[in-house]
N, C-alpha and C. Protein backbone atom coordinates (compact mmCIF):
# COMPACT_ATOMS: atom_id res chain seq x y z
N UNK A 1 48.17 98.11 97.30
CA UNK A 1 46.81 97.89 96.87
C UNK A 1 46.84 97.11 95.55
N UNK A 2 45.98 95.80 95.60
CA UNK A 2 45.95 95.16 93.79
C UNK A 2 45.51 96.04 92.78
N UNK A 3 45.52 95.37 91.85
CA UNK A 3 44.63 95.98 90.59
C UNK A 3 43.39 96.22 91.05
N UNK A 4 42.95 95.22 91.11
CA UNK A 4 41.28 94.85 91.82
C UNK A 4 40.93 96.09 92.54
N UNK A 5 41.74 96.59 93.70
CA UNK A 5 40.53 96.88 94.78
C UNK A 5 41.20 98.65 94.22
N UNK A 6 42.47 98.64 93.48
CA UNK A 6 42.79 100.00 93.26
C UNK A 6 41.86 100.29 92.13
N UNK A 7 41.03 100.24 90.71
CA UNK A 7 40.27 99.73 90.38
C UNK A 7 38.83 99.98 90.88
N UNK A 8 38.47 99.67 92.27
CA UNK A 8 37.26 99.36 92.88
C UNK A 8 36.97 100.44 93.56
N UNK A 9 38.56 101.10 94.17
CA UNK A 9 38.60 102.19 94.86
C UNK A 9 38.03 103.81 93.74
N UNK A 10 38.75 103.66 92.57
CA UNK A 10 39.23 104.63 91.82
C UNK A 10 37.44 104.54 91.30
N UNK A 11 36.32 103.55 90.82
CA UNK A 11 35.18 103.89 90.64
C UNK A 11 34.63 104.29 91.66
N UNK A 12 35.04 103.93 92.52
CA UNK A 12 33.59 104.37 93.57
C UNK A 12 34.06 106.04 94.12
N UNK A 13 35.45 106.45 93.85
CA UNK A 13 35.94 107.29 93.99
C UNK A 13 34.93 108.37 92.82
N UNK A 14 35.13 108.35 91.31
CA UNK A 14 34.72 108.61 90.25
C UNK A 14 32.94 109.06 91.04
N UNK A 15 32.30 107.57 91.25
CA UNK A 15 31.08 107.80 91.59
C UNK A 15 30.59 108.63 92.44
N UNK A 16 31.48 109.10 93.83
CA UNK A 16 31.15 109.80 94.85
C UNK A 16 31.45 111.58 94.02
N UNK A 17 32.43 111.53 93.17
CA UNK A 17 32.98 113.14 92.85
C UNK A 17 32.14 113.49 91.61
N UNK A 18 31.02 112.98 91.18
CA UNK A 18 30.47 113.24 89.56
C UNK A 18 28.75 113.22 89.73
N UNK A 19 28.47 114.79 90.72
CA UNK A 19 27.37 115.12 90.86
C UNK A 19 26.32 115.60 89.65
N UNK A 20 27.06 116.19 89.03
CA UNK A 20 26.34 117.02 87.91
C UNK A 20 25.67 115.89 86.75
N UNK A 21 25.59 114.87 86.80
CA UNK A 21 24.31 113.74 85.65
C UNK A 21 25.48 113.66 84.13
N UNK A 22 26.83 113.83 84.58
CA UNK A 22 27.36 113.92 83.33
C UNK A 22 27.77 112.41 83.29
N UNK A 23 27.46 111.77 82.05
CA UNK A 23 27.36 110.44 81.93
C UNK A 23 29.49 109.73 81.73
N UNK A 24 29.13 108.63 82.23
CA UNK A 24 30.70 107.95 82.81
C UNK A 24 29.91 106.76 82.10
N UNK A 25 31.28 106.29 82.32
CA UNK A 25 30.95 104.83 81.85
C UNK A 25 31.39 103.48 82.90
N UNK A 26 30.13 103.95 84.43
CA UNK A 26 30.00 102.88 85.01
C UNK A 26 28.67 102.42 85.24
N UNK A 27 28.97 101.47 84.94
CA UNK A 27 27.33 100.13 84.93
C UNK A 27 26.73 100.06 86.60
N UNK A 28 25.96 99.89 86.47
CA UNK A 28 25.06 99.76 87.58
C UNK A 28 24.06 98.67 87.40
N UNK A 29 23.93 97.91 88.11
CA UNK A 29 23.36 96.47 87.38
C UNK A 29 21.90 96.47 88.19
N UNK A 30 20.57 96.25 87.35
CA UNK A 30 19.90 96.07 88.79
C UNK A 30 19.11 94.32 88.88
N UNK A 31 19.54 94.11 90.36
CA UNK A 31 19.67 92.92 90.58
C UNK A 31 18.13 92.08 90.39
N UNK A 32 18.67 90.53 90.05
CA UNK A 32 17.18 90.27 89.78
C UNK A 32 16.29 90.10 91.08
N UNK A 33 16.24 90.62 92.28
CA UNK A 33 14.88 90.96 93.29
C UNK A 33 14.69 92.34 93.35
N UNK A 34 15.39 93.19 92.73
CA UNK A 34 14.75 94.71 92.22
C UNK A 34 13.87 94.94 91.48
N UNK A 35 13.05 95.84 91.75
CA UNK A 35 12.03 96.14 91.04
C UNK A 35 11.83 97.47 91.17
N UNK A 36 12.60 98.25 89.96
CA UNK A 36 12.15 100.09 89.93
C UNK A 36 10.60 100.44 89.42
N UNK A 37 10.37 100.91 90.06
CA UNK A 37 8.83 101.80 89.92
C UNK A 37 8.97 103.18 90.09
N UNK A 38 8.21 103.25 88.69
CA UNK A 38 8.05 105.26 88.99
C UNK A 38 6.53 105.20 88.36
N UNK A 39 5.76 106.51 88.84
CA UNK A 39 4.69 106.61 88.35
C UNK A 39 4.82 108.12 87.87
N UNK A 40 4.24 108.69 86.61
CA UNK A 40 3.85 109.64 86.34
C UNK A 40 2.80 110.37 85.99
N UNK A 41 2.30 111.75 86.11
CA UNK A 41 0.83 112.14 85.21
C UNK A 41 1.13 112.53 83.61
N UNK A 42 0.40 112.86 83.02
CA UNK A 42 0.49 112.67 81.68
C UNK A 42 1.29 113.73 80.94
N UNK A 43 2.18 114.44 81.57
CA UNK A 43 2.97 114.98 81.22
C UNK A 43 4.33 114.34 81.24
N UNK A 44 4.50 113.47 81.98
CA UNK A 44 5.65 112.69 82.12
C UNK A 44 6.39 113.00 83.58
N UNK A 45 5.66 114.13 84.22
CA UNK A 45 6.27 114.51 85.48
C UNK A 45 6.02 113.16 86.76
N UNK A 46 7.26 112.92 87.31
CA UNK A 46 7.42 111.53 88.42
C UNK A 46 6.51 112.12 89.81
N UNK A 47 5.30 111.44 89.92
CA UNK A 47 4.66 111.59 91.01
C UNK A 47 4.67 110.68 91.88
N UNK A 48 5.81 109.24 91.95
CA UNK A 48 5.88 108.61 92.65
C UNK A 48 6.87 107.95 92.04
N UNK A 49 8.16 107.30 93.71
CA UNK A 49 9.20 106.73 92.85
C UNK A 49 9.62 105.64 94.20
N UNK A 50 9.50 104.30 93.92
CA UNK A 50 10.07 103.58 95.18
C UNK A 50 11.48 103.43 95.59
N UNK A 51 12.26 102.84 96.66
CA UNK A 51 13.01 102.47 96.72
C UNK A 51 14.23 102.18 96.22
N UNK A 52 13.71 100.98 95.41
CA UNK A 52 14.58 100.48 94.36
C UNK A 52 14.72 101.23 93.33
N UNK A 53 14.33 102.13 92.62
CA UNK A 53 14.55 103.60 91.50
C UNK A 53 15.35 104.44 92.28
N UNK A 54 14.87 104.63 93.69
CA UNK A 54 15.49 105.99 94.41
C UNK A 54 17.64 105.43 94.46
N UNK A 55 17.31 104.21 94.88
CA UNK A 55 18.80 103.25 94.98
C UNK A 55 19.37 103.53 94.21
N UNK A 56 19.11 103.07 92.79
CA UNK A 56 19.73 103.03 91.79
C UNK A 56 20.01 104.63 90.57
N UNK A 57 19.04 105.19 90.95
CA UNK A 57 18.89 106.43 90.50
C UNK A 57 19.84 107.50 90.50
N UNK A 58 19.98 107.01 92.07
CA UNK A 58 20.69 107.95 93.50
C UNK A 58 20.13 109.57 93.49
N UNK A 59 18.81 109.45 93.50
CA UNK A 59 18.23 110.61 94.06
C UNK A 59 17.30 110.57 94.85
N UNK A 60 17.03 111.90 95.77
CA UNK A 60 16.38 111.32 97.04
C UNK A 60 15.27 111.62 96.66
N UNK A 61 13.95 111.68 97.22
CA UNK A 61 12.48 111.48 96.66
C UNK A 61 12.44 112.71 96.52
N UNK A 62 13.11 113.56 97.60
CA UNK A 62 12.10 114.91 97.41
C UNK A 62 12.79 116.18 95.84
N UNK A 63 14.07 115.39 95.63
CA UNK A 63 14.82 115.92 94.05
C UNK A 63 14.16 115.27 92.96
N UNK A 64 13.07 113.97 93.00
CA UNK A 64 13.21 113.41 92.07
C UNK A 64 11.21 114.06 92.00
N UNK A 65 10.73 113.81 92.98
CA UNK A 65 9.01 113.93 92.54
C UNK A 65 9.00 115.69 91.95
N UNK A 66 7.51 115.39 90.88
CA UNK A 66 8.00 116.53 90.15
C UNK A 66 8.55 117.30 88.92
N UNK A 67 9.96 115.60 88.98
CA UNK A 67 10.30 116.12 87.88
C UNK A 67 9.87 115.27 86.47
N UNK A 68 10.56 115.79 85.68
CA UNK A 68 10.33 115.12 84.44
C UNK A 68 11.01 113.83 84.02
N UNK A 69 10.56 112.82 83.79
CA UNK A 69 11.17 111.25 83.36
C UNK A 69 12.20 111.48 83.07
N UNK A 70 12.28 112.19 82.51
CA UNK A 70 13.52 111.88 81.41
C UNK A 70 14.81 112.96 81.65
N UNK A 71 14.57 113.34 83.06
CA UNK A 71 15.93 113.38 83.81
C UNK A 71 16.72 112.37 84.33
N UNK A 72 16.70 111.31 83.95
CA UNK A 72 17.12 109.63 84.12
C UNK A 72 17.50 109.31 82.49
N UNK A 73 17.04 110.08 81.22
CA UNK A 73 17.24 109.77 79.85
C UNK A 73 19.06 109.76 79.73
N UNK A 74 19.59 108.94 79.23
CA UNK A 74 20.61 108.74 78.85
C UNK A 74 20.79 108.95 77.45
N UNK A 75 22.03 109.91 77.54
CA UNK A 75 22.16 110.63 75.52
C UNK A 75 22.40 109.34 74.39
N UNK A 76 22.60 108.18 74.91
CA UNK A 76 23.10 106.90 74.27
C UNK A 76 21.79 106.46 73.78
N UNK A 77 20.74 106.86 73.84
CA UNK A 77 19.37 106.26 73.79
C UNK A 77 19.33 106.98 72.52
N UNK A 78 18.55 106.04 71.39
CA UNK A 78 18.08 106.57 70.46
C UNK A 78 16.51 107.15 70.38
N UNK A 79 16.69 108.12 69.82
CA UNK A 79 15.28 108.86 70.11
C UNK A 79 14.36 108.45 69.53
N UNK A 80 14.54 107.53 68.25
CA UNK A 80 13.46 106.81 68.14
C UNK A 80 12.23 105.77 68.75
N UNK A 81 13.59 105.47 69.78
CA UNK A 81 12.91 104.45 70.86
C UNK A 81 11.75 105.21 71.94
N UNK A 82 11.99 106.73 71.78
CA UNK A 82 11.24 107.34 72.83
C UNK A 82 9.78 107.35 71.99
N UNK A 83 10.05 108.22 70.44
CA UNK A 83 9.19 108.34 70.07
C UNK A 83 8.24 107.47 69.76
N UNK A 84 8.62 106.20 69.88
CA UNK A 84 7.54 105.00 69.35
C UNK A 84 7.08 104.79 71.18
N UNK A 85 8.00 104.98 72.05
CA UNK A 85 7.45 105.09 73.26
C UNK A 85 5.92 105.69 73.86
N UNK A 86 5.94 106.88 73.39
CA UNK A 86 4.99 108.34 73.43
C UNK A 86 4.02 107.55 72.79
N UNK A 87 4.44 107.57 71.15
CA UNK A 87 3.24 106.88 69.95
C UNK A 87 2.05 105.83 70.94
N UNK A 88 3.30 105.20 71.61
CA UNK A 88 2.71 103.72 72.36
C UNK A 88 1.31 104.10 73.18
N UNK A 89 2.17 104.98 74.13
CA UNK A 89 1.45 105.19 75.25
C UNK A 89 0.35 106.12 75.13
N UNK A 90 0.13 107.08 74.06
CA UNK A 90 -0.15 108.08 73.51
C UNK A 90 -1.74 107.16 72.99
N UNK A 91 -1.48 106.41 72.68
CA UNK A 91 -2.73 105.63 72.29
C UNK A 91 -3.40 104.76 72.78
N UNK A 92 -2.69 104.76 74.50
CA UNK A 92 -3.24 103.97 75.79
C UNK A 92 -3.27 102.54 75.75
N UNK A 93 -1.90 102.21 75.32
CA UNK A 93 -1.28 100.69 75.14
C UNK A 93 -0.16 101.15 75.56
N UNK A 94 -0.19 99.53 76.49
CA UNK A 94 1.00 99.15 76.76
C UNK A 94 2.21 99.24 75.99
N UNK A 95 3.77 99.19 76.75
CA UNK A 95 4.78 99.67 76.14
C UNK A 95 5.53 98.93 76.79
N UNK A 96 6.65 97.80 76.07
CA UNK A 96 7.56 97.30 76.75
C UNK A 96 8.75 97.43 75.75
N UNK A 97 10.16 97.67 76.46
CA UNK A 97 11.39 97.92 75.54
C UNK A 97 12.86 98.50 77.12
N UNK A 98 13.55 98.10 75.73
CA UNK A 98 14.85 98.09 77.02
C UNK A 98 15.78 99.74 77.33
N UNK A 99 15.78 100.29 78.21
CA UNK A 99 16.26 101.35 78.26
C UNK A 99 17.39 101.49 79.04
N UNK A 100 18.70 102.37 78.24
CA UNK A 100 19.41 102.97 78.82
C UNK A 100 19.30 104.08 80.17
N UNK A 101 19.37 103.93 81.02
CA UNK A 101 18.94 105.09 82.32
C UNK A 101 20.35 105.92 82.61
N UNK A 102 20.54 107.36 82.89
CA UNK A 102 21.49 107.89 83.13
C UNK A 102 21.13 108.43 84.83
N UNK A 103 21.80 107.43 86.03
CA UNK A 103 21.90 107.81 87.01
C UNK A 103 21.88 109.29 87.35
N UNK A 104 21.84 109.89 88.78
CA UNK A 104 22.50 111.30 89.10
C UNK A 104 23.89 111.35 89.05
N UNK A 105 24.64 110.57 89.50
CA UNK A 105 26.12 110.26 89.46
C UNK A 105 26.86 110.05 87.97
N UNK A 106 25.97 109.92 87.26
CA UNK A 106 26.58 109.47 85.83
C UNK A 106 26.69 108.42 85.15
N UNK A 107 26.56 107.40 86.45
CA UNK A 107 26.69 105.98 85.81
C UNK A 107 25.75 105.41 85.15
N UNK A 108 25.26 104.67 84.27
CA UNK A 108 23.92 104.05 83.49
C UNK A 108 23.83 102.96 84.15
N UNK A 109 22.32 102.52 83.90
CA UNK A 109 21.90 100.90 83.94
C UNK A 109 20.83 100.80 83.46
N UNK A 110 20.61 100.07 82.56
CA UNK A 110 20.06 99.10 81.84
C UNK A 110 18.76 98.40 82.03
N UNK A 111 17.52 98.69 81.35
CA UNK A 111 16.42 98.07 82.69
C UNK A 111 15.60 97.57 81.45
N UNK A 112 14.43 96.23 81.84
CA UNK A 112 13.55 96.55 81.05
C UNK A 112 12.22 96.91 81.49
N UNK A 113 11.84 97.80 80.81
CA UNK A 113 10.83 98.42 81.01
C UNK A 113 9.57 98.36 80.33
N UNK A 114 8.17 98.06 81.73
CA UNK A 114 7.05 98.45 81.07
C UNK A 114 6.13 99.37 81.73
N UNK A 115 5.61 99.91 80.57
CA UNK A 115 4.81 101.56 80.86
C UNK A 115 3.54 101.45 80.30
N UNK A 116 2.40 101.11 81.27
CA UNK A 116 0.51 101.57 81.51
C UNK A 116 0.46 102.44 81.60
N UNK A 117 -0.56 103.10 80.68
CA UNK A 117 -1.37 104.08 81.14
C UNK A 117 -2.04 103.83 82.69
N UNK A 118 -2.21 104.70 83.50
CA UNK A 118 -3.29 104.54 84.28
C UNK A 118 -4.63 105.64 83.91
N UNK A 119 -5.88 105.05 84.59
CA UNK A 119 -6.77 105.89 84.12
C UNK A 119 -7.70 105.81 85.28
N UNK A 120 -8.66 106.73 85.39
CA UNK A 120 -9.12 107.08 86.65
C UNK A 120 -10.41 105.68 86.50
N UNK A 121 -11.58 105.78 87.44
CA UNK A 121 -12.56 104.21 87.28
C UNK A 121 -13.59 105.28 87.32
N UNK A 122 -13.84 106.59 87.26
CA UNK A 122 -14.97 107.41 87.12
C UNK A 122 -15.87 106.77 86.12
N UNK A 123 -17.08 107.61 85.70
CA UNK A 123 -17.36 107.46 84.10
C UNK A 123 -16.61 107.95 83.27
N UNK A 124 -15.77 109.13 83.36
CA UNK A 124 -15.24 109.46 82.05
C UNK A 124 -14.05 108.49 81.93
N UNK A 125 -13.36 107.70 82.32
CA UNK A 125 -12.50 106.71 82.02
C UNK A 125 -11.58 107.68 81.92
N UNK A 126 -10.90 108.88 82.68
CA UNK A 126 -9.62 110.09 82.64
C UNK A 126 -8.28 109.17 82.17
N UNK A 127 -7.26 109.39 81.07
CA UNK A 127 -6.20 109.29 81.91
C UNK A 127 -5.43 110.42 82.91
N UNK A 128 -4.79 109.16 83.92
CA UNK A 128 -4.36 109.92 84.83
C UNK A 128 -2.63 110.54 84.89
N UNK A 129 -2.24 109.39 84.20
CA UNK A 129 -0.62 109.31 84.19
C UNK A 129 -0.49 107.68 83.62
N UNK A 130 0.99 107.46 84.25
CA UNK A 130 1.87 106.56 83.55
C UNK A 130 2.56 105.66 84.52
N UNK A 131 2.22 104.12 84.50
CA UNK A 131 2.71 103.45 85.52
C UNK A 131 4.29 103.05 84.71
N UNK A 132 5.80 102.77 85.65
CA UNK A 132 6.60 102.54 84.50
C UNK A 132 7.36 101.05 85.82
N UNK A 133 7.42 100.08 85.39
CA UNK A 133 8.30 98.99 86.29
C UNK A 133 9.18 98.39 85.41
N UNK A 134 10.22 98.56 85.81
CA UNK A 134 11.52 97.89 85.25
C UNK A 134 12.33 96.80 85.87
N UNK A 135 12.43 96.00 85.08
CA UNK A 135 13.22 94.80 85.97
C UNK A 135 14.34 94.33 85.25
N UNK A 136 15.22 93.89 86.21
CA UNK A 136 16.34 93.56 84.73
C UNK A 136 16.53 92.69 83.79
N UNK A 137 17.09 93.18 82.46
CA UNK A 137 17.04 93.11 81.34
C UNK A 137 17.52 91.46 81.28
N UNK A 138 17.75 90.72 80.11
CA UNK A 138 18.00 89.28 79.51
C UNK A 138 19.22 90.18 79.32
N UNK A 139 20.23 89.44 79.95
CA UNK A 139 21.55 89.67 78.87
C UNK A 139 22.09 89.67 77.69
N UNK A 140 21.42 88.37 77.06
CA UNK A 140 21.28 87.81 76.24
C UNK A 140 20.62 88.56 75.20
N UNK A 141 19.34 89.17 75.21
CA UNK A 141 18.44 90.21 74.50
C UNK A 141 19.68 91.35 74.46
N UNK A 142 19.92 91.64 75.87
CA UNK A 142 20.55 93.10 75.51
C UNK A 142 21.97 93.20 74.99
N UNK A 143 22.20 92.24 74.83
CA UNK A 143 23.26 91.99 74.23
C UNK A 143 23.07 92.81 72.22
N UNK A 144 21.88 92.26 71.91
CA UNK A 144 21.28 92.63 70.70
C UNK A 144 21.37 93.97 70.76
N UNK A 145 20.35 94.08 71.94
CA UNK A 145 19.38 95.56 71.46
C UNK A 145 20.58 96.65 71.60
N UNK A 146 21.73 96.04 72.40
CA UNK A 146 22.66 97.34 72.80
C UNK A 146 23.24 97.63 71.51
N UNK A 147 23.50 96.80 70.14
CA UNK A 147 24.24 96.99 69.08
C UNK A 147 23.26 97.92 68.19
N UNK A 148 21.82 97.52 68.38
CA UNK A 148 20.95 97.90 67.49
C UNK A 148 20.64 99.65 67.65
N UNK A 149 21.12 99.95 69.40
CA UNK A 149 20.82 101.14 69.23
C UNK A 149 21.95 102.12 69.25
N UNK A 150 23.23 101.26 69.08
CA UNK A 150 24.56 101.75 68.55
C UNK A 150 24.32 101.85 66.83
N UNK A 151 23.42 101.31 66.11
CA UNK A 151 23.30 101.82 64.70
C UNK A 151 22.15 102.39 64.45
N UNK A 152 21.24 102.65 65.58
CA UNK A 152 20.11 103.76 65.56
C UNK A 152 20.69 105.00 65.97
N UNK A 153 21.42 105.25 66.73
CA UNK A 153 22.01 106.72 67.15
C UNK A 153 22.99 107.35 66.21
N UNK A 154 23.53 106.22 65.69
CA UNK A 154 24.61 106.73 64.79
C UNK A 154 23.47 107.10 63.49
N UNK A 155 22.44 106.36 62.66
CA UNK A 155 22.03 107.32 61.77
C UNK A 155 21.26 108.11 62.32
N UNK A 156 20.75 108.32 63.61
CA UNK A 156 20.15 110.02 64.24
C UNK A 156 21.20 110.93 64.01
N UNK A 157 22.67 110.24 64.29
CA UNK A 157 23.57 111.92 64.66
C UNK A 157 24.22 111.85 63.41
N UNK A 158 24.06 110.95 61.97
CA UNK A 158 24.78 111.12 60.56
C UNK A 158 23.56 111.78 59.68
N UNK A 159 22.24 111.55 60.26
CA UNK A 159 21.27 112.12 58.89
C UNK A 159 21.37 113.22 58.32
N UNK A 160 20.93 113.13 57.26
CA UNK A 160 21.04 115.17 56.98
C UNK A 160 19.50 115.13 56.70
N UNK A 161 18.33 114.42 56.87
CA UNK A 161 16.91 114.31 56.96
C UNK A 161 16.48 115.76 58.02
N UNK A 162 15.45 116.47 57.76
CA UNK A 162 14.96 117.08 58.55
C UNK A 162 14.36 116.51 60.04
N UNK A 163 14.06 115.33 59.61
CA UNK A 163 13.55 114.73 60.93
C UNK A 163 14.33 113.41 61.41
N UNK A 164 15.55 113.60 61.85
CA UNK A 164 16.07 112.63 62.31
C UNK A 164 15.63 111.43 62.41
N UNK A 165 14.68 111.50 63.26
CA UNK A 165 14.14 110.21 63.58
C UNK A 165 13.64 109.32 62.41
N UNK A 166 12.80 110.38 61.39
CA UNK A 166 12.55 108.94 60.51
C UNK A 166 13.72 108.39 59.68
N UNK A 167 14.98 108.81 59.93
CA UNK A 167 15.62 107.59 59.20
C UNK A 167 16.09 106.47 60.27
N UNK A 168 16.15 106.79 61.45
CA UNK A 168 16.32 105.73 62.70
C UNK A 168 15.00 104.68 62.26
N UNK A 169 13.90 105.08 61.97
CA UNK A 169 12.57 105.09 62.26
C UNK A 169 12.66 103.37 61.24
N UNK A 170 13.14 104.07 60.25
CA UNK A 170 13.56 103.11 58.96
C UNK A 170 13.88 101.88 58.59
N UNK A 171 15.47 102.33 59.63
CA UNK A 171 15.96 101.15 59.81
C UNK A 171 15.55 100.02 61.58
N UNK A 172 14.95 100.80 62.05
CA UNK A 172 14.28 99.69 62.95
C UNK A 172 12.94 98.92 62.36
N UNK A 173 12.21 99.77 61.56
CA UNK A 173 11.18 99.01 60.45
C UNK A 173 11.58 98.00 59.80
N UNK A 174 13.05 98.33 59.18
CA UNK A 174 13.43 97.04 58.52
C UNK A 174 13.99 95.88 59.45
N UNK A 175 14.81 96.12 60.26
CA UNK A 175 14.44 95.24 61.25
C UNK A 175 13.29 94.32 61.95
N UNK A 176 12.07 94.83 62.12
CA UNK A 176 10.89 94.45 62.57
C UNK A 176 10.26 93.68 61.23
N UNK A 177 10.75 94.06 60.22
CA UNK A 177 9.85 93.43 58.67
C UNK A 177 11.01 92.07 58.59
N UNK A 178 12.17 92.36 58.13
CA UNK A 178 13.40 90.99 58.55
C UNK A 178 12.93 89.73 59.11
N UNK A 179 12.44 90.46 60.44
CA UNK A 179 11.91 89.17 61.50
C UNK A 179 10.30 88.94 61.50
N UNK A 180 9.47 90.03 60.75
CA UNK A 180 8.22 89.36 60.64
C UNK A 180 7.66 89.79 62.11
N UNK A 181 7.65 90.56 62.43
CA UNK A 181 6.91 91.19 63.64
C UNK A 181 6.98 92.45 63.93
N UNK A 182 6.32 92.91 64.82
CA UNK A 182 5.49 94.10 65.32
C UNK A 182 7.01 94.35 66.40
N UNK A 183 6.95 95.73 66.57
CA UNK A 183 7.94 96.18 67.23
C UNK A 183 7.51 95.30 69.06
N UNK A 184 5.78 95.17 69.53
CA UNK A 184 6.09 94.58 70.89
C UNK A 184 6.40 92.86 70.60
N UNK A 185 6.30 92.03 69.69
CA UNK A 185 6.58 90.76 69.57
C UNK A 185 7.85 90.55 69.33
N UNK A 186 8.08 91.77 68.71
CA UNK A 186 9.75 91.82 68.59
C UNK A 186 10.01 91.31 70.18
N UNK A 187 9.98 92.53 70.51
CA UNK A 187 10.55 93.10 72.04
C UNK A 187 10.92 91.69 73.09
N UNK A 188 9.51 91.40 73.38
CA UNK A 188 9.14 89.88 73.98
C UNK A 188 10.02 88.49 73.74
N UNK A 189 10.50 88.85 71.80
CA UNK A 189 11.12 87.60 71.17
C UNK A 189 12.48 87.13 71.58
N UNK A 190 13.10 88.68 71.63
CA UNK A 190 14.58 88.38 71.81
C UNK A 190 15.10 88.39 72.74
């Protein structure tokens, strides 16, 4: 057997034996005619998940509706990124930014993601939940953002701040002030 396919064998080997969501370090790419969709209600619980999420996810619909988003959260993600996430959506604006995803198998991939509110067309204008479509990322961008949130996690897990996040919080501010934009013009820019 070559390198190559011993190699090819030994991940997909890895991938089939690593049920439990404990994160590995194999990539999962999603291709550019994919398109993951999940929908949630305003708790964050997945009330709808297509195809292309279920693929890449590798969970079957009836493990995944139900649950909570962020059984797909990958520990590599800085939590700041969630919380300006919430902030986002929390105030019924749009939300676009690049996320780490932690498969069922373990492996990550990389998506970018945007997240609507949805809201009912009654009179009271309800929200209902959370539309989320991800498509894949600019290499090029994530090439950035992957360093940026290698020095956002590292001051989450070095602070001695009571609230972690605002020193992550900080240094992505200074970032966003650097370049003269808003965290979504950022997003869009790079």
């Amino acid at each position: 057997m070559s390198n190559a396919a011993n190699f090819l064998y030994k991940a997909k080997l890895k991938l089939s034996m690593n049920k439990n969501n404990t994160p590995n370090d194999i990539e999962q790419v999603i291709t550019d005619d994919q398109i993951l969709v999940t929908k949630t209600d305003v708790k964050g619980n997945i009330t709808y998940a297509n195809a292309d999420f279920l693929k890449i996810s590798g969970y079957q619909e009836s493990e995944i509706l139900g649950q909570q988003h962020n059984i797909v959260r990958h520990p590599d993600m800085p939590r700041v990124i969630f919380k300006f996430l919430w902030e986002t959506i929390g105030n019924k604006r749009e939300f676009n930014g690049y996320i780490k995803n932690l498969a069922k198998n373990g492996s990550y991939y990389w998506s970018f993601a945007n997240i609507t509110p949805t809201f009912s067309y009654d009179d009271e204008h309800q929200l209902l939940g959370y539309n989320l479509v991800c498509h894949k990322p600019n290499p090029d961008s994530l090439n950035y953002i992957q360093n940026l949130y290698i020095e956002l996690l590292e001051i989450e897990k070095n602070s001695d701040s009571e609230d972690v996040i605002d020193d992550s919080r900080y240094k992505l501010n200074s970032v966003l002030n650097g370049r003269e934009k808003g965290y979504d013009e950022f997003i869009l820019s790079i």
